[in-house]
C-alpha atoms as a PDB file:
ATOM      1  CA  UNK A   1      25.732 180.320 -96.344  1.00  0.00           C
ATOM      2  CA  UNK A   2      25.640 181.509 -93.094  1.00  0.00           C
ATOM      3  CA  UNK A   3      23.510 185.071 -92.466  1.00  0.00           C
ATOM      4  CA  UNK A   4      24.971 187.317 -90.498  1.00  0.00           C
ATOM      5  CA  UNK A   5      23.667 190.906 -88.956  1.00  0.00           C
ATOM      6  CA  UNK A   6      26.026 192.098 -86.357  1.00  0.00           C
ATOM      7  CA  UNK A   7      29.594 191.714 -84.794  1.00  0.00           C
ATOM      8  CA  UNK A   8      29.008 188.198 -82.933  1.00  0.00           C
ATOM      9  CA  UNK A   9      27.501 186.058 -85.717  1.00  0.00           C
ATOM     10  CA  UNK A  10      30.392 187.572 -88.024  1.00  0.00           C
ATOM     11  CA  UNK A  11      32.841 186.298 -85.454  1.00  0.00           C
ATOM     12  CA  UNK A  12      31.018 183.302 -85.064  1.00  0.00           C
ATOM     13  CA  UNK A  13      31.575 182.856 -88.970  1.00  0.00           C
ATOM     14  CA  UNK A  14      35.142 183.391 -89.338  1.00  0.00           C
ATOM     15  CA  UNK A  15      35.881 180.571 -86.505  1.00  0.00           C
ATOM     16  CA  UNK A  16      33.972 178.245 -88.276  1.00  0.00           C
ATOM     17  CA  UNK A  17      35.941 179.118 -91.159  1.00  0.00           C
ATOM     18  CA  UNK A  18      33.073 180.137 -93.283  1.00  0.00           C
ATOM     19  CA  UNK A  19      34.002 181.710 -96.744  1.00  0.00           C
ATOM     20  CA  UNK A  20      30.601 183.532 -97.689  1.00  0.00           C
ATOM     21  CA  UNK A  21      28.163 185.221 -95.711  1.00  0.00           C
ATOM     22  CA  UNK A  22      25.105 186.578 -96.283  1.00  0.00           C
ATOM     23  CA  UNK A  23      24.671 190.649 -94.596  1.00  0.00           C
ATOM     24  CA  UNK A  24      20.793 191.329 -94.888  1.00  0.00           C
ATOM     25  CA  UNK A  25      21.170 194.647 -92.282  1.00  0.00           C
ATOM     26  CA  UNK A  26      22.482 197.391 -94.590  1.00  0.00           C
ATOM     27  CA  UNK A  27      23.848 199.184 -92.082  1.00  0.00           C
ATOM     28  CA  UNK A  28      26.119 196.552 -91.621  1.00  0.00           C
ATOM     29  CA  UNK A  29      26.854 195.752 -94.736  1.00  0.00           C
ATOM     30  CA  UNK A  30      27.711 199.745 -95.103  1.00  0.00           C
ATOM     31  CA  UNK A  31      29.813 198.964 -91.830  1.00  0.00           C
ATOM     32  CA  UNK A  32      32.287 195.961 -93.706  1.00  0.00           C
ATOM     33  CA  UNK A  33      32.455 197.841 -97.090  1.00  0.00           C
ATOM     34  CA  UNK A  34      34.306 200.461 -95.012  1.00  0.00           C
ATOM     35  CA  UNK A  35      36.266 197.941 -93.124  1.00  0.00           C
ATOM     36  CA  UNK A  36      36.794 196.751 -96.506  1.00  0.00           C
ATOM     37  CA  UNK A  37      38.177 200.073 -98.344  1.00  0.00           C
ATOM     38  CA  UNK A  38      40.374 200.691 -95.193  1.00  0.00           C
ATOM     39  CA  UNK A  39      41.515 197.443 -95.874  1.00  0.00           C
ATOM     40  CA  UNK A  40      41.320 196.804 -91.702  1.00  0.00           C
ATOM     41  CA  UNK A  41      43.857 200.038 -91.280  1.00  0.00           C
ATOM     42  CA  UNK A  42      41.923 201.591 -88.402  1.00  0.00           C
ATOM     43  CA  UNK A  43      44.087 204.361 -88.809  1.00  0.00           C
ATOM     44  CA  UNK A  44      42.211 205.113 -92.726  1.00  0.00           C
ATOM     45  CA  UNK A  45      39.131 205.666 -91.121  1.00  0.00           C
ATOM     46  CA  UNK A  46      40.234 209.339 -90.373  1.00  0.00           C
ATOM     47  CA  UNK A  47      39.818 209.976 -94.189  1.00  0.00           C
ATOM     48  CA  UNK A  48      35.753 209.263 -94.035  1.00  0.00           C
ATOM     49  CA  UNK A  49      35.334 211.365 -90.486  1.00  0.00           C
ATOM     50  CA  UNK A  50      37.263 213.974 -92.376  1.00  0.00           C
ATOM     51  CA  UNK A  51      34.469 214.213 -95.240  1.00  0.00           C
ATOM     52  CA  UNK A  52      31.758 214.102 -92.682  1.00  0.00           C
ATOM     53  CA  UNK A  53      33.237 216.705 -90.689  1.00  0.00           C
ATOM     54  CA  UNK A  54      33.760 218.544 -93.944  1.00  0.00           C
ATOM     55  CA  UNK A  55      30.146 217.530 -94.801  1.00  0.00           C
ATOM     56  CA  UNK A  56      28.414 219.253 -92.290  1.00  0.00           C
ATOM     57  CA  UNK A  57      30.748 222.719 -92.813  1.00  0.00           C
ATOM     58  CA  UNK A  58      29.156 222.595 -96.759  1.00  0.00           C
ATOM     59  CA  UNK A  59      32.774 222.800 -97.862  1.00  0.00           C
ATOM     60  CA  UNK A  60      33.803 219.098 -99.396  1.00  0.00           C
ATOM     61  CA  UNK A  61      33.869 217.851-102.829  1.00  0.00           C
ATOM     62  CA  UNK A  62      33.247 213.909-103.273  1.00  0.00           C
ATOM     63  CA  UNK A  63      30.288 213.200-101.543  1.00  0.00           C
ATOM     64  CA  UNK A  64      29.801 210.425-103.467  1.00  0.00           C
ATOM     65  CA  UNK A  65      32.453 208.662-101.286  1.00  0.00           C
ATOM     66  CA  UNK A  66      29.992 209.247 -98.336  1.00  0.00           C
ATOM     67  CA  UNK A  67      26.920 206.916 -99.871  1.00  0.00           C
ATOM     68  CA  UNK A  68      26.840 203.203-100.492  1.00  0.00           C
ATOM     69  CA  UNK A  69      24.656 201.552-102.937  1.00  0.00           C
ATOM     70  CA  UNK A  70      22.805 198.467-101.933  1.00  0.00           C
ATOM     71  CA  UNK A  71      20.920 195.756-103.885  1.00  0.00           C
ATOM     72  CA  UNK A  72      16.913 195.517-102.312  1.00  0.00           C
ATOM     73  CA  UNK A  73      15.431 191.813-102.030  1.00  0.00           C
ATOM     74  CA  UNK A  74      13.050 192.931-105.063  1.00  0.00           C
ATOM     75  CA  UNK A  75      16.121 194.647-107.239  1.00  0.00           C
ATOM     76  CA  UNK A  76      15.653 197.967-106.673  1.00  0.00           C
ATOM     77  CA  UNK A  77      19.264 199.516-105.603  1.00  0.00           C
ATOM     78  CA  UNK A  78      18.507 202.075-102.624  1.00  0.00           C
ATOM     79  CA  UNK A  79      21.998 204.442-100.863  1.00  0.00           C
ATOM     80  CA  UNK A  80      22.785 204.277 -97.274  1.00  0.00           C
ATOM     81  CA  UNK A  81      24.757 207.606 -96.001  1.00  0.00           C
ATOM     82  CA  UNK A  82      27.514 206.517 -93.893  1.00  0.00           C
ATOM     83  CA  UNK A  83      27.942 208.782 -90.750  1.00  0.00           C
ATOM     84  CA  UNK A  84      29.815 208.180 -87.578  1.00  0.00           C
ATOM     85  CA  UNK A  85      28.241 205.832 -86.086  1.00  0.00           C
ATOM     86  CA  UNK A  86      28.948 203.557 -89.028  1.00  0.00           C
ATOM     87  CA  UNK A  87      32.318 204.580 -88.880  1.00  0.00           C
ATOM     88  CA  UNK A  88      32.268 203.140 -85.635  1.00  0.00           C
ATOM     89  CA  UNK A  89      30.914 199.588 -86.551  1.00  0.00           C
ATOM     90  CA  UNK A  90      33.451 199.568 -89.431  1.00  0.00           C
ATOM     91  CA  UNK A  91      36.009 199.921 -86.566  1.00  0.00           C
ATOM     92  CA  UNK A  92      34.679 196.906 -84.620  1.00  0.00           C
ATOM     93  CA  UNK A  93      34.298 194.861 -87.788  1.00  0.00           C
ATOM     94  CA  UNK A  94      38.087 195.858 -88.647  1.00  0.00           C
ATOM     95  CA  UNK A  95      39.282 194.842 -84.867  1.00  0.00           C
ATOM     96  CA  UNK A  96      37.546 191.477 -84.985  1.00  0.00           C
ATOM     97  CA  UNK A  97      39.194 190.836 -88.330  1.00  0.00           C
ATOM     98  CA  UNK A  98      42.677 192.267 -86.707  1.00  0.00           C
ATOM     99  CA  UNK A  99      41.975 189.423 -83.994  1.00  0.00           C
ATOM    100  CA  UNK A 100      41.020 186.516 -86.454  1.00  0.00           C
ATOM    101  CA  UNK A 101      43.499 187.179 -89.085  1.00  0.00           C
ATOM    102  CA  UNK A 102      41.323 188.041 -91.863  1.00  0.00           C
ATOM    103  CA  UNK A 103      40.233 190.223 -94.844  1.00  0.00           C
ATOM    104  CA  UNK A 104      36.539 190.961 -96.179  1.00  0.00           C
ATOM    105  CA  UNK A 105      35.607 191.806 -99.863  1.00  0.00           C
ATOM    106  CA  UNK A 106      31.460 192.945-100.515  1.00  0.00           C
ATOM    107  CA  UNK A 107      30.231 191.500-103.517  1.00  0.00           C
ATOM    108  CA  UNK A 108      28.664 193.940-105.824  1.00  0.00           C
ATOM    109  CA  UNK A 109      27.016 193.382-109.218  1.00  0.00           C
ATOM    110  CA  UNK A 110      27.623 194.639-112.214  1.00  0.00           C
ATOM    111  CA  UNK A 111      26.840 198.000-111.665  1.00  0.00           C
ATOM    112  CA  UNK A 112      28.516 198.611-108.694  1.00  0.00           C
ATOM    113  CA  UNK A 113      25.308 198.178-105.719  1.00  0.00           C
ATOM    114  CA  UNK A 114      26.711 195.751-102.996  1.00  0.00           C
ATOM    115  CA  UNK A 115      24.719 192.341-102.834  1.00  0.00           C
ATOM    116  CA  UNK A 116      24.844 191.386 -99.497  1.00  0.00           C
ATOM    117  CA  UNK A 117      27.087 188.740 -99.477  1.00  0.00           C
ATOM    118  CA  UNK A 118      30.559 188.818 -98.069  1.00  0.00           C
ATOM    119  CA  UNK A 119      33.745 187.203 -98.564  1.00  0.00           C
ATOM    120  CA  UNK A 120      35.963 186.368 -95.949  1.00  0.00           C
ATOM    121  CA  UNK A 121      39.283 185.931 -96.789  1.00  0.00           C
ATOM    122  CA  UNK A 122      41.511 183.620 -94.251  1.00  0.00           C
END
């Protein structure tokens, strides 16, 4: 399994036709989970700007949306806040998947904190 931490091993990964990868930056990981949800639509990504915009006003209702729970290396599950700079690496994860012809899916365990390892999906 092939580790992966930013755009160029990722598209490294899908040429070789990898199926799993291992994400060990969380904000990366945070990055393909939205790419994921948005299901490479760059167009959906207007619906997570609109709750940060709406975040900062006080005014929104499901912040929940807005954190992601990851799995630590010793088991403790830790939340990474997405903002718009993530947003923006989702973006770049969903245009090299455009490119390549592929899908992701974040593993998660059983109650729901992402793992770390990533599925593509050729």
């Amino acid at each position: 399994m092939t580790t992966v931490n930013s755009y160029k091993p990722l598209e490294q990964a899908i040429k070789d036709g990898e199926m799993t990868v291992k994400v060990e930056s969380p904000k990366f990981l945070v990055a393909c989970a939205v790419a994921e949800k948005c299901q490479g639509i760059p167009e959906r990504i207007k619906t997570f700007l609109d709750l940060l915009l709406k975040r900062h006003s006080w005014d929104a209702n499901g912040y929940s949306e807005l954190y992601y729970p990851i799995l630590g290396d010793k088991g403790r599950v830790f939340r990474i806040r997405l903002n718009i700079s993530l947003c923006a690496d989702a973006l770049k994860v969903m245009g090299l998947l455009k490119q390549y012809g592929a899908g992701l899916e974040v593993c998660r365990n059983e109650e729901g904190a992402m793992t770390g390892e990533v599925q593509i999906i050729q």
